[in-house]
PDB file of N, CA and C in Angstrom:
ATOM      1  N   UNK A   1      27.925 -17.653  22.060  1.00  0.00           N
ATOM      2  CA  UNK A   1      27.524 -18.388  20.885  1.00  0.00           C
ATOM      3  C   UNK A   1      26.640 -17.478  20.035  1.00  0.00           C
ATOM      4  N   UNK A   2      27.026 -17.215  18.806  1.00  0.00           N
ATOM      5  CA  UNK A   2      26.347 -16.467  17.932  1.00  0.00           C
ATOM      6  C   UNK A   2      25.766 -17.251  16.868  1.00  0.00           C
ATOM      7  N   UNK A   3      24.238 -16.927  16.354  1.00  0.00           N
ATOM      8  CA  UNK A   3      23.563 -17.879  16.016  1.00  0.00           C
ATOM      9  C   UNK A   3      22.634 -17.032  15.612  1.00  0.00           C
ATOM     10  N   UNK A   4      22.366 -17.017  14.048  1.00  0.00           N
ATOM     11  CA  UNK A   4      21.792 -16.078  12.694  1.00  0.00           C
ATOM     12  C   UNK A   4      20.528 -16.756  12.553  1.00  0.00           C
ATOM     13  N   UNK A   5      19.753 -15.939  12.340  1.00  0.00           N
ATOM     14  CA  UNK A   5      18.656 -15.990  11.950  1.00  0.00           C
ATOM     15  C   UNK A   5      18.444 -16.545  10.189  1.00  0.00           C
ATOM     16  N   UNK A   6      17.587 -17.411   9.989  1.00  0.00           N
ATOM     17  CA  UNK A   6      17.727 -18.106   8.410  1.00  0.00           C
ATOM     18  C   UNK A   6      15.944 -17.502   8.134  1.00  0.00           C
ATOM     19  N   UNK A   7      16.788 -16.714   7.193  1.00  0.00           N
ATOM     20  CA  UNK A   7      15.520 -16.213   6.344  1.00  0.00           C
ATOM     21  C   UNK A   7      14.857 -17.504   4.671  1.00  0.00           C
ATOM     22  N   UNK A   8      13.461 -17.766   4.806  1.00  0.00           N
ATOM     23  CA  UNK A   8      13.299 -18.047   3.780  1.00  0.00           C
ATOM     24  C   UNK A   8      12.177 -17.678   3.643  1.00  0.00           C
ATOM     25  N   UNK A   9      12.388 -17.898   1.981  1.00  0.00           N
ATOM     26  CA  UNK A   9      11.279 -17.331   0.853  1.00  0.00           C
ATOM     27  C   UNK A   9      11.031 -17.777  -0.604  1.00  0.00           C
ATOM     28  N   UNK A  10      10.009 -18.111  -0.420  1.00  0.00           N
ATOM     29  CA  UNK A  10       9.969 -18.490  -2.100  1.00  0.00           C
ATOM     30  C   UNK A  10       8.920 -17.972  -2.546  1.00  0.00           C
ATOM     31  N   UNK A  11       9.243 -18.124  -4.098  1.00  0.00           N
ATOM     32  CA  UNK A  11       8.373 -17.204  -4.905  1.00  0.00           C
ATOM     33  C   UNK A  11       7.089 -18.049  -5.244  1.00  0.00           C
ATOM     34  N   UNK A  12       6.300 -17.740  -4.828  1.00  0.00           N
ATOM     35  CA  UNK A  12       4.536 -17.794  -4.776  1.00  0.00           C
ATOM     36  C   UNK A  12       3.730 -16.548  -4.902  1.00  0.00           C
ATOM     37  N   UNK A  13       2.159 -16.946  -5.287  1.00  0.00           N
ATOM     38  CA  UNK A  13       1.328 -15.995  -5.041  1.00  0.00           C
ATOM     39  C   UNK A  13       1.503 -14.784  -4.126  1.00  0.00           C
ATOM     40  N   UNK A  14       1.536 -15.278  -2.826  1.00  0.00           N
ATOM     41  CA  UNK A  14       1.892 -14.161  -1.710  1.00  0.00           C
ATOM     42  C   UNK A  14       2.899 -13.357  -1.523  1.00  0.00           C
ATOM     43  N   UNK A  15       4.363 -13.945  -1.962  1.00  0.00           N
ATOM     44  CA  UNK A  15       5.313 -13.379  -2.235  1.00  0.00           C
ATOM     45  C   UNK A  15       5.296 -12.614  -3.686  1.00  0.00           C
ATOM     46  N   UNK A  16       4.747 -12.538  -4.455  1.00  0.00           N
ATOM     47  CA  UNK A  16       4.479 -11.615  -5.088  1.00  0.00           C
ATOM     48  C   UNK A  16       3.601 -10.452  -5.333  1.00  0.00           C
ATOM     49  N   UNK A  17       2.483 -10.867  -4.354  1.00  0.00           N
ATOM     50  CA  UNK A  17       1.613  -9.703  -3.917  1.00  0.00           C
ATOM     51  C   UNK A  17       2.155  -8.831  -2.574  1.00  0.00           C
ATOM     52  N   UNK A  18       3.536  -9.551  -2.128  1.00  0.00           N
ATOM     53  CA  UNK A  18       4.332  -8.567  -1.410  1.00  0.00           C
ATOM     54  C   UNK A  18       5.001  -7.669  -2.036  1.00  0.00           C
ATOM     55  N   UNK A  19       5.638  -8.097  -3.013  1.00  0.00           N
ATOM     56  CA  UNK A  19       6.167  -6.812  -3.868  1.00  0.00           C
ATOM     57  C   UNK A  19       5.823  -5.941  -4.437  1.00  0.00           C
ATOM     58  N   UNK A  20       3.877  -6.090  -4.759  1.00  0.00           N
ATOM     59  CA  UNK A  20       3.394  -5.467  -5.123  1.00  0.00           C
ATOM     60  C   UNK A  20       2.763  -4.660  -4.318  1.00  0.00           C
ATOM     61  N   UNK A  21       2.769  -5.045  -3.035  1.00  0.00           N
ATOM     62  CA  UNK A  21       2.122  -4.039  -1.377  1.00  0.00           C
ATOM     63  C   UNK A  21       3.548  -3.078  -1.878  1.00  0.00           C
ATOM     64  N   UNK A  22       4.866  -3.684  -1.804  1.00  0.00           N
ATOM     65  CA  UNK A  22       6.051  -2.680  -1.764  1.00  0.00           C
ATOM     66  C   UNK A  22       5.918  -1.485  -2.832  1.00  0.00           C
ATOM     67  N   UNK A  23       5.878  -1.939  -3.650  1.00  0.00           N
ATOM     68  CA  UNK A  23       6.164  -1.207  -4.950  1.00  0.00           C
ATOM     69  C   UNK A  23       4.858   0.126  -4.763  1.00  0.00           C
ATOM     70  N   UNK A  24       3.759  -0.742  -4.392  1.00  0.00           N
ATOM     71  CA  UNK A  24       2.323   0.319  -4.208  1.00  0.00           C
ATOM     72  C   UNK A  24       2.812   1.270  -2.997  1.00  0.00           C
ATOM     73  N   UNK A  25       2.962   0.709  -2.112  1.00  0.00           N
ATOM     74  CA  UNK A  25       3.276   1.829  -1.435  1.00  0.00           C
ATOM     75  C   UNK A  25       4.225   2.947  -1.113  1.00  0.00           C
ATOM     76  N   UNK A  26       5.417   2.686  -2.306  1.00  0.00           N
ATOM     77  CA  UNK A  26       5.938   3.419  -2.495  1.00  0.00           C
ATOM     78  C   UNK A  26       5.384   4.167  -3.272  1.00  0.00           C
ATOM     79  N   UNK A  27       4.770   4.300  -4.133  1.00  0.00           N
ATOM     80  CA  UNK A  27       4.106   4.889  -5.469  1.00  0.00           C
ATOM     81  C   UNK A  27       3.504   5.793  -4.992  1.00  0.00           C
ATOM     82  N   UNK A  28       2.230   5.279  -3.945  1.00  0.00           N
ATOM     83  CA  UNK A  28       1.298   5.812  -3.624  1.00  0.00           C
ATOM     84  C   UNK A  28       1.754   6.757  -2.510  1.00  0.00           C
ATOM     85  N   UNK A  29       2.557   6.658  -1.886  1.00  0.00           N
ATOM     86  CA  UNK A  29       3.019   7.850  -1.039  1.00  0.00           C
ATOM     87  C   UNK A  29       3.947   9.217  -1.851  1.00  0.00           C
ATOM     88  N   UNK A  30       4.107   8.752  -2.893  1.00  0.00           N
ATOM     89  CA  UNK A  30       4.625  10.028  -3.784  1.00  0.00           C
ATOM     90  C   UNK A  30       3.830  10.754  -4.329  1.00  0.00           C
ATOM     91  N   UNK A  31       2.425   9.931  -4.876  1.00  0.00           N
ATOM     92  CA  UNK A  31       1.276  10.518  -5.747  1.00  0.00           C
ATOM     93  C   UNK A  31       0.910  11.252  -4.745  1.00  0.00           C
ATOM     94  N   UNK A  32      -0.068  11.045  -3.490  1.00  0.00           N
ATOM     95  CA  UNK A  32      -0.499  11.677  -2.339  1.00  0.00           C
ATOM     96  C   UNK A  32       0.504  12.570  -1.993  1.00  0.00           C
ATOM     97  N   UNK A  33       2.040  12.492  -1.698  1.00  0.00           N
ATOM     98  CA  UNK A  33       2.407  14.115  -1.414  1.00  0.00           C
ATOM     99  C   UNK A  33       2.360  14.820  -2.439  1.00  0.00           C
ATOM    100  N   UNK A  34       2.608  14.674  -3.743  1.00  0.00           N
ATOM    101  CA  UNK A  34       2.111  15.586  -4.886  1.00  0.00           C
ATOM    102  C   UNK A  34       1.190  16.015  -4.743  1.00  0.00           C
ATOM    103  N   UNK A  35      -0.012  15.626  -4.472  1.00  0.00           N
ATOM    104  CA  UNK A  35      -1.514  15.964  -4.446  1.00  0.00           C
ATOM    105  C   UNK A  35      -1.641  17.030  -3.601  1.00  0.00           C
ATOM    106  N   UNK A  36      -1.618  16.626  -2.241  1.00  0.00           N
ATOM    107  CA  UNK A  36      -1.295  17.107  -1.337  1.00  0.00           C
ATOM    108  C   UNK A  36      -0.704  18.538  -1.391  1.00  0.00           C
ATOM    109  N   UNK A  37       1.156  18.616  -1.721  1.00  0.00           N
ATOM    110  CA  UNK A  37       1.421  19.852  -2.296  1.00  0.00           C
ATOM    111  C   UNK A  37       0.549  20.553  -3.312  1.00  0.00           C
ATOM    112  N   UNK A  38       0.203  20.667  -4.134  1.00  0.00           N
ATOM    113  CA  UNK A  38      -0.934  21.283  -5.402  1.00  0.00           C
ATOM    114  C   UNK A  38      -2.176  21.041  -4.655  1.00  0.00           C
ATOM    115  N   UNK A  39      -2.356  20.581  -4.208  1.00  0.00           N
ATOM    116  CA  UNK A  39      -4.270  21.115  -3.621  1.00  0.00           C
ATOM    117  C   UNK A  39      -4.588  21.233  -1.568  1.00  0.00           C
ATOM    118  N   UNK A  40      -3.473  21.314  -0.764  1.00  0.00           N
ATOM    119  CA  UNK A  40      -3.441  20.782   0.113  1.00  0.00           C
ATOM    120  C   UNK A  40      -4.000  22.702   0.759  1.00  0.00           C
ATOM    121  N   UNK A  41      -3.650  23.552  -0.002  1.00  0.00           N
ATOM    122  CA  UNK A  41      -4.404  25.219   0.487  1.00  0.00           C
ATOM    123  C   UNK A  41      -6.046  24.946   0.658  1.00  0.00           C
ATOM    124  N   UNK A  42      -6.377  23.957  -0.944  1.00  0.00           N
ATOM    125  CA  UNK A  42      -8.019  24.393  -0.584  1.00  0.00           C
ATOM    126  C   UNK A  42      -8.762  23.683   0.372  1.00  0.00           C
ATOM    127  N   UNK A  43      -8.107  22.491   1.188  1.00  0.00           N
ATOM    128  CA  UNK A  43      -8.657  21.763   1.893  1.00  0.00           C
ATOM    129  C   UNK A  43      -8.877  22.388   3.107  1.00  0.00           C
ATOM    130  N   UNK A  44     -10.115  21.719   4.067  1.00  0.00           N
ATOM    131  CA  UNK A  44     -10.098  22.576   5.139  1.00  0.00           C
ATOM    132  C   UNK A  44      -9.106  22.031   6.568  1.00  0.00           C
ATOM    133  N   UNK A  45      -8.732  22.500   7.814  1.00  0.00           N
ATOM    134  CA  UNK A  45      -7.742  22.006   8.214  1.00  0.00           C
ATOM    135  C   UNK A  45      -8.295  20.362   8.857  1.00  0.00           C
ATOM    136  N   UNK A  46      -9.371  20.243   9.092  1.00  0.00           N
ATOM    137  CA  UNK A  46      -9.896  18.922   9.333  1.00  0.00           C
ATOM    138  C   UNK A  46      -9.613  17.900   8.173  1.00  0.00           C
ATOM    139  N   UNK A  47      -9.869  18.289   6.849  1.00  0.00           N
ATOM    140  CA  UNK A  47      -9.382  17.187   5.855  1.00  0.00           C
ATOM    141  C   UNK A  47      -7.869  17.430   5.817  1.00  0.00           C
ATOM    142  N   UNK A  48      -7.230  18.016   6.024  1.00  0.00           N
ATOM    143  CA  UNK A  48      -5.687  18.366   5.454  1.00  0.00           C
ATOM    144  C   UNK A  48      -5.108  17.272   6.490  1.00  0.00           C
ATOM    145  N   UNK A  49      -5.995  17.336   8.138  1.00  0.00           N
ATOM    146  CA  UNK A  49      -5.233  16.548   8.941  1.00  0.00           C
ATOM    147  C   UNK A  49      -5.120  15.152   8.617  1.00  0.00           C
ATOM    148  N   UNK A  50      -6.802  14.621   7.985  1.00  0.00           N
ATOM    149  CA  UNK A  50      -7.127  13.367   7.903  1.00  0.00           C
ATOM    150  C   UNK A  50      -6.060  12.709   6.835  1.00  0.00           C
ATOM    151  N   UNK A  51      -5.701  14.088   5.833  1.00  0.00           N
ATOM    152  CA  UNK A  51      -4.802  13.446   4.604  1.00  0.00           C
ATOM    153  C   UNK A  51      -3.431  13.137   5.324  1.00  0.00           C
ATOM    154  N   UNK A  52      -2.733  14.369   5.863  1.00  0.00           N
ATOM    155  CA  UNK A  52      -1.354  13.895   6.681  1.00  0.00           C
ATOM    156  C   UNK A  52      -1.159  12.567   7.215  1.00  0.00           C
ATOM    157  N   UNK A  53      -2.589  12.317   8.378  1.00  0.00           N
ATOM    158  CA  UNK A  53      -2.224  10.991   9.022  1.00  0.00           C
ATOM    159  C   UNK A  53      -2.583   9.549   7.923  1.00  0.00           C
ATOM    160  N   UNK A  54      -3.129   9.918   6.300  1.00  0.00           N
ATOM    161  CA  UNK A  54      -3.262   8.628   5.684  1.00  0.00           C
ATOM    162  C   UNK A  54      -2.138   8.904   4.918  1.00  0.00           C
ATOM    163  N   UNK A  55      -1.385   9.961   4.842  1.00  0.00           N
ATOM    164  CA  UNK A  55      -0.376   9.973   3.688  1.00  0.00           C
ATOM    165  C   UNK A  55       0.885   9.139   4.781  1.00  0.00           C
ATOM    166  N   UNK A  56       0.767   9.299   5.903  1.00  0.00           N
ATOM    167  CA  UNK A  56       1.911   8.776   6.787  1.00  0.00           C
ATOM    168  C   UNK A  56       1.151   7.154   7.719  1.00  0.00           C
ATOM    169  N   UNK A  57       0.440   6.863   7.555  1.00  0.00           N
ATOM    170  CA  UNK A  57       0.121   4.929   7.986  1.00  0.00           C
ATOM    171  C   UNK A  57       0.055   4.462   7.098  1.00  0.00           C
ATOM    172  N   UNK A  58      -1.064   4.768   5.911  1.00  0.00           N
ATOM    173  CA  UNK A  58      -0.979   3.786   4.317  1.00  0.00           C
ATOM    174  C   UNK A  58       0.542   3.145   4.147  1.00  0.00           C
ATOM    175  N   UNK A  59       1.198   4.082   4.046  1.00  0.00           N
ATOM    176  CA  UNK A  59       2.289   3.432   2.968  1.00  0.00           C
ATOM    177  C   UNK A  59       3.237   2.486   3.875  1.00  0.00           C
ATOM    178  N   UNK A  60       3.452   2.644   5.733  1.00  0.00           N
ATOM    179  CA  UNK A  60       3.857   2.225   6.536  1.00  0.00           C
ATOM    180  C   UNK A  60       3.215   1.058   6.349  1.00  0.00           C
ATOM    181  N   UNK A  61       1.798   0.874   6.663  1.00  0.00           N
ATOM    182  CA  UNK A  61       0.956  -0.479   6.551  1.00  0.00           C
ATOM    183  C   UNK A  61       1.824  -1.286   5.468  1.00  0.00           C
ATOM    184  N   UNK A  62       1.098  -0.495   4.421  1.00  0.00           N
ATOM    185  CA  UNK A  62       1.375  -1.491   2.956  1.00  0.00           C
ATOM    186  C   UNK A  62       2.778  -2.059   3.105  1.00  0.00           C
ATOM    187  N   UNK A  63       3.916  -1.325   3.442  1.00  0.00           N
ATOM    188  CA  UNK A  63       4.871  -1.863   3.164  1.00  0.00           C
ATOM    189  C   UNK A  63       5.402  -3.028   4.611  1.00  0.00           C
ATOM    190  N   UNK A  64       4.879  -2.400   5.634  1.00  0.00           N
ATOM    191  CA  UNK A  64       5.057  -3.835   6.632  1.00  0.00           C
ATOM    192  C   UNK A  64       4.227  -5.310   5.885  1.00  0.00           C
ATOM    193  N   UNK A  65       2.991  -4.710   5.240  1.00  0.00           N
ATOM    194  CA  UNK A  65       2.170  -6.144   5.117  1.00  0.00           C
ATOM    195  C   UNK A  65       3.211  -6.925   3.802  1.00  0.00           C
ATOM    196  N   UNK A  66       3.460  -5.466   3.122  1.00  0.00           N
ATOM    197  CA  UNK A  66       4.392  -6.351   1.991  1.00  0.00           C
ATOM    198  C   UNK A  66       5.775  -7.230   2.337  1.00  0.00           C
ATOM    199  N   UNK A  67       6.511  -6.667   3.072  1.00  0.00           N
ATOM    200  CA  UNK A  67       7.538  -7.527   3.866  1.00  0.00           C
ATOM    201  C   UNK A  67       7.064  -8.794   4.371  1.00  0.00           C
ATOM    202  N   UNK A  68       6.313  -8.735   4.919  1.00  0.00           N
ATOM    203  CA  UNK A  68       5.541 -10.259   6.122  1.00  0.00           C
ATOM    204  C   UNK A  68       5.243 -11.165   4.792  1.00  0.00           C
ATOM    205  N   UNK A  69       4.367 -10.545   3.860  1.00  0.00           N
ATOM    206  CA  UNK A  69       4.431 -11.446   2.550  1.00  0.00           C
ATOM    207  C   UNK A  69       5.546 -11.881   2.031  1.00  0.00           C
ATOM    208  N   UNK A  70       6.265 -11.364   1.622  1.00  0.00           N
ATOM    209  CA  UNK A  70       7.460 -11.663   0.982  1.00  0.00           C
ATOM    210  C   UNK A  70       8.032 -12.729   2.003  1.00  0.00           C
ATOM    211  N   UNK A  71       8.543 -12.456   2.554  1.00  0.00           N
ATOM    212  CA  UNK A  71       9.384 -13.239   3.749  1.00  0.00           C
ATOM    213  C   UNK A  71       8.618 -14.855   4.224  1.00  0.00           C
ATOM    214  N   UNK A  72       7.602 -14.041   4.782  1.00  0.00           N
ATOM    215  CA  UNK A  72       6.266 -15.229   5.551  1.00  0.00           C
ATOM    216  C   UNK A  72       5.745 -15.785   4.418  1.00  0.00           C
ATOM    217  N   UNK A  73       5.249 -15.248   3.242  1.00  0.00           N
ATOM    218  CA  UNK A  73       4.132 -15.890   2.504  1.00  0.00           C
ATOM    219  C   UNK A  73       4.273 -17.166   1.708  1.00  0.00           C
ATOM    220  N   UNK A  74       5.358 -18.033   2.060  1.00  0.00           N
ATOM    221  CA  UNK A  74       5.648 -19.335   1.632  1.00  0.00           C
ATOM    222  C   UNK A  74       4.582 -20.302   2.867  1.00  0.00           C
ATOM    223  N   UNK A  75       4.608 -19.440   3.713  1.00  0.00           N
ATOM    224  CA  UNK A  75       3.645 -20.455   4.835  1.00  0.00           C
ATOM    225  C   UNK A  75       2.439 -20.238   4.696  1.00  0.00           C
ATOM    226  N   UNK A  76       1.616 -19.593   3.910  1.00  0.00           N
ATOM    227  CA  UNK A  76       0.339 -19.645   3.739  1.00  0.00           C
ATOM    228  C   UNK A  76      -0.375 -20.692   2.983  1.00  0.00           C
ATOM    229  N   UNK A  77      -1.614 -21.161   3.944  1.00  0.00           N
ATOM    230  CA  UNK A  77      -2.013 -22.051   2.536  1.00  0.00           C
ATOM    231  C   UNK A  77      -3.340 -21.465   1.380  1.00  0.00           C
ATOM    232  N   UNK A  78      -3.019 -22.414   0.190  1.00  0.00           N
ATOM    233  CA  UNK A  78      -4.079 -21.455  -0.749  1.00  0.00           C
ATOM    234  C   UNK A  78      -5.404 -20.640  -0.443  1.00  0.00           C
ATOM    235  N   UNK A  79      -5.670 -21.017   0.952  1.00  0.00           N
ATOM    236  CA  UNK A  79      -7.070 -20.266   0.914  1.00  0.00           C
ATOM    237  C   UNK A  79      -6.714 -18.617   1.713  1.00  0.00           C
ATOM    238  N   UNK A  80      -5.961 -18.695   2.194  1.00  0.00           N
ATOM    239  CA  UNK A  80      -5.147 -17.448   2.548  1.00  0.00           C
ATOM    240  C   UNK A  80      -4.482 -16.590   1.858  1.00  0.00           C
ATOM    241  N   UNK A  81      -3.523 -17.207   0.652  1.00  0.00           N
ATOM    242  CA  UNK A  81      -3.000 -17.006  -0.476  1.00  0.00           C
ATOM    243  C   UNK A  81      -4.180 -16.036  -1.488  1.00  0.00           C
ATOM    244  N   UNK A  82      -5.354 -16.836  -1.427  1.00  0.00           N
ATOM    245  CA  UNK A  82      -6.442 -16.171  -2.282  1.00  0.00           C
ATOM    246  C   UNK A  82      -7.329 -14.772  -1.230  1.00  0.00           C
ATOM    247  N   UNK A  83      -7.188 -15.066  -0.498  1.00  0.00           N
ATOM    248  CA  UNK A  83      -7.647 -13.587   0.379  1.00  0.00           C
ATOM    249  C   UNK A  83      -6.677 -12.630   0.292  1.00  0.00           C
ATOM    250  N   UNK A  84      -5.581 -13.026   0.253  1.00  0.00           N
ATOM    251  CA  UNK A  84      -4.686 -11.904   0.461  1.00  0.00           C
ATOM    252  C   UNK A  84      -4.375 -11.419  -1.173  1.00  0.00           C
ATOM    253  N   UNK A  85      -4.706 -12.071  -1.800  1.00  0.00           N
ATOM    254  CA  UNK A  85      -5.168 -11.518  -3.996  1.00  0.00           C
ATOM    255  C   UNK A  85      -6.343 -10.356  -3.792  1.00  0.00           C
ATOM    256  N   UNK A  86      -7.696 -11.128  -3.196  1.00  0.00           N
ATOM    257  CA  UNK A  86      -8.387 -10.323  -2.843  1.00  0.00           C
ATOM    258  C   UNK A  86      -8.185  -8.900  -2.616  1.00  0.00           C
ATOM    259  N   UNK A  87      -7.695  -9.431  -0.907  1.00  0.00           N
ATOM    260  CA  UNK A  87      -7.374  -7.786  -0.510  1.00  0.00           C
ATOM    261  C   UNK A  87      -6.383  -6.845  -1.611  1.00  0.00           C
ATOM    262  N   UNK A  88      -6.024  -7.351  -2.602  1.00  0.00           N
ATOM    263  CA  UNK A  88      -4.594  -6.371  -3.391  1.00  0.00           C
ATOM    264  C   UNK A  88      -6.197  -5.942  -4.192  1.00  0.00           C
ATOM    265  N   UNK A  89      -6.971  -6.816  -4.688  1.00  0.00           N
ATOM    266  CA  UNK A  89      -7.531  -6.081  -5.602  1.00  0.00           C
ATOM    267  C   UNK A  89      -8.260  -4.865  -5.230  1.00  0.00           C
ATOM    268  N   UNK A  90      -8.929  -5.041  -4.197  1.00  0.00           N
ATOM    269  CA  UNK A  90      -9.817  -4.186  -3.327  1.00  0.00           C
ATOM    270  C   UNK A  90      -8.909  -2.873  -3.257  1.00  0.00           C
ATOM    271  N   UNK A  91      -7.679  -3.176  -2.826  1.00  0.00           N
ATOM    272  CA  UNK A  91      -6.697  -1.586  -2.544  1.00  0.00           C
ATOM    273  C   UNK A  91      -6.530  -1.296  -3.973  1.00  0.00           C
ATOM    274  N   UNK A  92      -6.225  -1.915  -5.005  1.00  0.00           N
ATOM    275  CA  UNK A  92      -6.120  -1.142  -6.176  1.00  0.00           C
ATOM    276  C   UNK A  92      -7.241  -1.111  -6.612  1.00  0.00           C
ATOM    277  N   UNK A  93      -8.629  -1.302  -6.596  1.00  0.00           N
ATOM    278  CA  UNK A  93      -9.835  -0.389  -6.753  1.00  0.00           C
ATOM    279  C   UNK A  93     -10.198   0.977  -6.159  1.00  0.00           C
ATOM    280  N   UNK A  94      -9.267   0.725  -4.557  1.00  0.00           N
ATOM    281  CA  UNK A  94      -9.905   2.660  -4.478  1.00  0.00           C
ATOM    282  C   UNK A  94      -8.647   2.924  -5.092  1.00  0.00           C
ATOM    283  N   UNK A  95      -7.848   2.666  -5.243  1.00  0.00           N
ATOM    284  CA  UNK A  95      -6.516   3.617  -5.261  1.00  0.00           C
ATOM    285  C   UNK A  95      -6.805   4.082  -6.898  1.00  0.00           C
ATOM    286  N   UNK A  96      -7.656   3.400  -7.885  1.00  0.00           N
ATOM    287  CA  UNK A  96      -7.627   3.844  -8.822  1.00  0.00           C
ATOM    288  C   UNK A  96      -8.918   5.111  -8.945  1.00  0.00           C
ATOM    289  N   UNK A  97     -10.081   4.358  -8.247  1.00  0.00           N
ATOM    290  CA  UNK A  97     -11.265   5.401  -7.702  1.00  0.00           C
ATOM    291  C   UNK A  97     -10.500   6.641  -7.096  1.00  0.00           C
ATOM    292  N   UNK A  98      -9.895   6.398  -6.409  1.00  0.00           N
ATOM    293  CA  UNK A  98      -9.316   8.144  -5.509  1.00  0.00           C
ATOM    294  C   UNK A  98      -8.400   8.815  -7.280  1.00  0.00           C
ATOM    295  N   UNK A  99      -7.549   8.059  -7.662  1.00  0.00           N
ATOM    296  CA  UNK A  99      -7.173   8.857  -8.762  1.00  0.00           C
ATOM    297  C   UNK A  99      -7.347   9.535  -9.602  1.00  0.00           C
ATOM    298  N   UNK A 100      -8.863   9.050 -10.404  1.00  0.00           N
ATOM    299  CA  UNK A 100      -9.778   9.414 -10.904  1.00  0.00           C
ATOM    300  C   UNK A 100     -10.607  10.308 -10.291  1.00  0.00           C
ATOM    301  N   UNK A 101     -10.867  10.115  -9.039  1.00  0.00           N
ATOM    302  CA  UNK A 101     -11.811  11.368  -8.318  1.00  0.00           C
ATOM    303  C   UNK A 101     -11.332  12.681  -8.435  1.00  0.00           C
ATOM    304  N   UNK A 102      -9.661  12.288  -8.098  1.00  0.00           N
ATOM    305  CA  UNK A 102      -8.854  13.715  -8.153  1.00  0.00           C
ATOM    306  C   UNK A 102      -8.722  14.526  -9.090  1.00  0.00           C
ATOM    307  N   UNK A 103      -8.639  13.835 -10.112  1.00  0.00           N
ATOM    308  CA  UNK A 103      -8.514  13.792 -11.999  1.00  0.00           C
ATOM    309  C   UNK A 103      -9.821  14.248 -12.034  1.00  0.00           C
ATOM    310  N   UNK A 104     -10.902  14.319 -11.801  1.00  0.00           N
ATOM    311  CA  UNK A 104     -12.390  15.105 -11.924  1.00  0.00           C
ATOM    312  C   UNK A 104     -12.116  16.090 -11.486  1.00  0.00           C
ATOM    313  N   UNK A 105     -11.678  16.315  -9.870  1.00  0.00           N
ATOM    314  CA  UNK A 105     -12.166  17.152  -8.926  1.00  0.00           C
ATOM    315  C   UNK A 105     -10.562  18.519  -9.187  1.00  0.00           C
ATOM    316  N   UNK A 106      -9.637  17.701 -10.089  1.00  0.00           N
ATOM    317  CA  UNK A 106      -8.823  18.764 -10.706  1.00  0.00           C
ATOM    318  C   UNK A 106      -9.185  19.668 -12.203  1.00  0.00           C
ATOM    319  N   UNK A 107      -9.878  19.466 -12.926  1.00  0.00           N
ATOM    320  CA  UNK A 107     -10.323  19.510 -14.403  1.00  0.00           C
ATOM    321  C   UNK A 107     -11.247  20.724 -13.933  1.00  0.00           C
ATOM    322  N   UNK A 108     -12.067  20.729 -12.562  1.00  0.00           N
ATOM    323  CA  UNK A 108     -13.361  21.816 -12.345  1.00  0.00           C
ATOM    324  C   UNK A 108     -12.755  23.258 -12.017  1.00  0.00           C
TER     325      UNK A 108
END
């Protein structure tokens, strides 16, 4: 007896801050290997490592948490819904802080 799994999803808050975990972490793993390539000589091998292992979990994270949203995030209720807004804002505050840092720390 074969017997499928029923995916649902609807479009809410959470399910749209899944697409936006997706979309970010695709982004953000392209910006960081760019970076990376163009400045990854002057670093020393202790930061070069720390960057490898965030250039390779970040975007893994983000995009598992973005899936579970998408998929799952019809079962959340609003007060969960609003933490998980939260947390998007918080990641796109450093992510814009690290951009800008780089954008300084490239200009010198």
């Amino acid at each position: 007896m074969l017997t499928l799994a029923q995916v649902n999803f609807g479009i809410n808050l959470a399910a749209l801050i899944g697409i936006i975990y997706l979309l970010l972490a695709i982004v953000y793993f392209l910006l960081t290997v760019a970076w990376l390539a163009q400045r990854g000589t002057r670093l020393t091998s202790w930061g070069l490592a720390l960057y490898i292992i965030q250039v390779i979990f970040t975007p893994i994270i983000m995009l598992m948490c973005g899936m579970i949203l998408f998929f799952q995030g019809w079962r959340l209720d609003p007060i969960l819904q609003i933490e998980q807004f939260l947390l998007l804002l918080l990641i796109i505050y450093f992510t814009i802080k690290d951009i800008l840092i780089n954008a300084v720390y490239r200009n010198r």
